[in-house]
C-alpha atoms as a PDB file:
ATOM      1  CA  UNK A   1     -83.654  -0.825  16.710  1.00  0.00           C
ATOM      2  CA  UNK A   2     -87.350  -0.713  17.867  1.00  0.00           C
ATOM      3  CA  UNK A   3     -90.110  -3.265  17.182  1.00  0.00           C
ATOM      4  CA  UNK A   4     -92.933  -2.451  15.576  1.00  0.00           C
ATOM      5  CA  UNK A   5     -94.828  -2.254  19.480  1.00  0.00           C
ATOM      6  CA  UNK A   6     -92.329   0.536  20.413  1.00  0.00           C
ATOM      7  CA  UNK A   7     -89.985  -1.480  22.287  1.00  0.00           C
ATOM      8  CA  UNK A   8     -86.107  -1.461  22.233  1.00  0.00           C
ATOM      9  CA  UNK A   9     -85.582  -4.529  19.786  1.00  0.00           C
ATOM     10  CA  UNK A  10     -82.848  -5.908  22.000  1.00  0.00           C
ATOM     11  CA  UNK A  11     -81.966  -8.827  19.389  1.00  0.00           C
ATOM     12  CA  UNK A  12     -80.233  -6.381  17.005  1.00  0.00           C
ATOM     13  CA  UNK A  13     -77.880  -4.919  19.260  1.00  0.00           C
ATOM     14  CA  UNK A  14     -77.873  -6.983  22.704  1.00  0.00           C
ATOM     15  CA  UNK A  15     -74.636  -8.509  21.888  1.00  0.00           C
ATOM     16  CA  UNK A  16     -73.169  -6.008  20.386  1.00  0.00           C
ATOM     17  CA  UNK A  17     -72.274  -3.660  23.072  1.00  0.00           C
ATOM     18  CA  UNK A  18     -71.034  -4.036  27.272  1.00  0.00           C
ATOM     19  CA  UNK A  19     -73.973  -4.544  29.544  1.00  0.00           C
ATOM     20  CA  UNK A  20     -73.486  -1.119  31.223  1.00  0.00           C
ATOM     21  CA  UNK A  21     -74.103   0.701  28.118  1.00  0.00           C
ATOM     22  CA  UNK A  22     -77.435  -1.618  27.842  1.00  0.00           C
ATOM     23  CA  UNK A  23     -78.251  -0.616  30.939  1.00  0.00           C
ATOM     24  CA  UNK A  24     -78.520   2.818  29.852  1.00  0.00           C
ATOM     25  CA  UNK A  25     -80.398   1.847  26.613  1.00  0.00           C
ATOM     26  CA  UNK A  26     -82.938   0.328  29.348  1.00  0.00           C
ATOM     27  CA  UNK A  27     -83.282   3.591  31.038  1.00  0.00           C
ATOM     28  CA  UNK A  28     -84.450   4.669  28.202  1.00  0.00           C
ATOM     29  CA  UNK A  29     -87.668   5.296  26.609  1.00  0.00           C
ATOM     30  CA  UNK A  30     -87.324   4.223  22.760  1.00  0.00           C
ATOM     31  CA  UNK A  31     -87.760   6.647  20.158  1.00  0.00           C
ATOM     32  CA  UNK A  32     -91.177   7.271  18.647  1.00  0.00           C
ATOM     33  CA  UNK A  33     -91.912   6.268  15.165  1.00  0.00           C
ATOM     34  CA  UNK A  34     -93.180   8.952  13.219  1.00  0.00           C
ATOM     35  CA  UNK A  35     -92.340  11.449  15.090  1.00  0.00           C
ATOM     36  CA  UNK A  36     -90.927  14.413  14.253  1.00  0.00           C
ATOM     37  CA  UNK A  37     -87.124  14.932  13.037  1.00  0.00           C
ATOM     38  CA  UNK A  38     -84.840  15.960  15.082  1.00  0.00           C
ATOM     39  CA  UNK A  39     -82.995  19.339  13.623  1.00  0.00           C
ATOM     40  CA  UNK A  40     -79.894  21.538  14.523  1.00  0.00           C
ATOM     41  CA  UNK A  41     -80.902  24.792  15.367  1.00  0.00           C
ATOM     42  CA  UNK A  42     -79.923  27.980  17.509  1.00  0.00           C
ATOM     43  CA  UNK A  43     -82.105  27.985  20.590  1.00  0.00           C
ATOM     44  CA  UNK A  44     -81.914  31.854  20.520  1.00  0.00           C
ATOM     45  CA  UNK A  45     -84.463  32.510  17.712  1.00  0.00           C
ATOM     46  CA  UNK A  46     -87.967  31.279  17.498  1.00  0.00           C
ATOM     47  CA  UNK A  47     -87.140  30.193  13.360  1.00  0.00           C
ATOM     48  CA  UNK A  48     -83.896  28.179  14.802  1.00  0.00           C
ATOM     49  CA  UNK A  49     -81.595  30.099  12.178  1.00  0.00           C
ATOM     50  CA  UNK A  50     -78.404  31.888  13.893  1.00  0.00           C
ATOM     51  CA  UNK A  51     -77.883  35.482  12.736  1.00  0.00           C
ATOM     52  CA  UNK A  52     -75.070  37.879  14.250  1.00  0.00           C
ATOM     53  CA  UNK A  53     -77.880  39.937  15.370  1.00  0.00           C
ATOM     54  CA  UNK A  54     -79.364  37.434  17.703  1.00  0.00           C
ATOM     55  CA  UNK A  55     -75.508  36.626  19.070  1.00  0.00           C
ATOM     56  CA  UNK A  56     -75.447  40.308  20.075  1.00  0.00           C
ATOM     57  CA  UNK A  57     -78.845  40.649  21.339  1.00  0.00           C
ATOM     58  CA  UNK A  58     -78.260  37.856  24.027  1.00  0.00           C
ATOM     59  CA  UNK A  59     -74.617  39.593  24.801  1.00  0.00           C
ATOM     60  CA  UNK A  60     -76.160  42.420  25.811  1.00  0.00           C
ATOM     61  CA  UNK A  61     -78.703  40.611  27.593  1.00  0.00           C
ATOM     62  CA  UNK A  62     -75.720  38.933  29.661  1.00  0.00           C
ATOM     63  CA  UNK A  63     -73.960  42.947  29.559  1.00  0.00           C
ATOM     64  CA  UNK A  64     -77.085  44.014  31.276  1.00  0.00           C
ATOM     65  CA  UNK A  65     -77.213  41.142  33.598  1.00  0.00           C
ATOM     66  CA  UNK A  66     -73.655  41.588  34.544  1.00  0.00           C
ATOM     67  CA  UNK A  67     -74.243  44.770  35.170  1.00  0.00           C
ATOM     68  CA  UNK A  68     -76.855  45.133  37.520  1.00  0.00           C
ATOM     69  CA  UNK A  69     -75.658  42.159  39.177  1.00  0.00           C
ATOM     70  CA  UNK A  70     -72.428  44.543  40.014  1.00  0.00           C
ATOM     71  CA  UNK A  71     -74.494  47.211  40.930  1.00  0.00           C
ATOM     72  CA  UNK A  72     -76.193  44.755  43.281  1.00  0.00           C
ATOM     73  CA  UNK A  73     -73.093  43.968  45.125  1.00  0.00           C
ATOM     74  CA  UNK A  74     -71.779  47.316  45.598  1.00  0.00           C
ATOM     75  CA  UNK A  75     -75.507  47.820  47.068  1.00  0.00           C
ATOM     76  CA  UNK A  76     -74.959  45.288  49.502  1.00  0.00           C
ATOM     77  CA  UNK A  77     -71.141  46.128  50.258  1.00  0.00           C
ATOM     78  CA  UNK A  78     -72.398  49.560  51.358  1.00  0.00           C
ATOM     79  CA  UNK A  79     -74.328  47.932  53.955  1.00  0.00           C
ATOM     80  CA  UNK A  80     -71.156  45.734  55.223  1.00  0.00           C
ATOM     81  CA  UNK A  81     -68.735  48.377  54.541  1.00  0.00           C
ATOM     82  CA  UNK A  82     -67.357  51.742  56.886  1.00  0.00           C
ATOM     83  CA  UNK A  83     -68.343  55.017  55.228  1.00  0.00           C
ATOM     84  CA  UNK A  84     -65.344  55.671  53.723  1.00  0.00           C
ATOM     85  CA  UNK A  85     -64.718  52.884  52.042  1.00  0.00           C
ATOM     86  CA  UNK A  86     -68.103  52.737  50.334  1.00  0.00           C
ATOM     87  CA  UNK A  87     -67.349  56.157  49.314  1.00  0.00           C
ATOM     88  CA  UNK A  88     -64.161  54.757  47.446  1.00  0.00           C
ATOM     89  CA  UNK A  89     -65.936  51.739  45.564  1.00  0.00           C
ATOM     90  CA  UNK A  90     -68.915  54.084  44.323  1.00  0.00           C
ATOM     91  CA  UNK A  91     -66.021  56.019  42.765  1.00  0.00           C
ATOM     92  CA  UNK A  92     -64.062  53.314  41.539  1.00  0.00           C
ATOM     93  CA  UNK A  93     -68.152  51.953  40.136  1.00  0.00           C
ATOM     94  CA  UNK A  94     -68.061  55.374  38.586  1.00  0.00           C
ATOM     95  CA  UNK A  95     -64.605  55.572  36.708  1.00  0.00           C
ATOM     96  CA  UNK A  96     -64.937  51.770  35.831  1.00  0.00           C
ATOM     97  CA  UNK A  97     -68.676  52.517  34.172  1.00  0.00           C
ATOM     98  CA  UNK A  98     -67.496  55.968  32.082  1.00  0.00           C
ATOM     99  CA  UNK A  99     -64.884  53.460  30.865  1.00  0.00           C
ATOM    100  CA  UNK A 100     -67.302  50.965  28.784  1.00  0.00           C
END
């Protein structure tokens, strides 16, 4: 599919396919011979192997984030909302948190 100059070697597959999915293939920059292979792997841990350790470390990441992200809109409701009403949605914050 590419010639041996590292262009698109449009003579094997030209008229194969519709010319708008060419026109993609023109967008695009050929790949590279010798480059490396391309491999699956989880983006999570620096060796690319998935372990149920590393699927729990990045939920409590997004726990954590969720979390203070909460706790950052209750910080700015109490600055749009009457007294007593903040007073109710700290305690509702409270019963909600001793719940996890």
């Amino acid at each position: 599919m590419v010639t041996d100059q590292g262009e698109w070697d449009w003579p094997c597959f030209e008229g194969l396919l519709p010319v708008e999915i060419l026109l993609r293939i023109a967008a695009k920059k050929p790949p590279v011979r010798g480059a490396l292979v391309d491999l699956i792997g989880w983006s999570r841990q620096m060796d690319r192997q998935f372990t149920v350790r590393s699927a729990y470390v990045l939920h409590d990441i997004a726990d954590a984030m969720a979390k203070l992200a909460n706790r950052s809109y209750l910080n700015c409701a109490c600055l749009l909302t009457p007294p007593v009403k903040v007073e109710r949605l700290l305690q509702e914050d409270v019963v909600n948190s001793n719940m996890c």
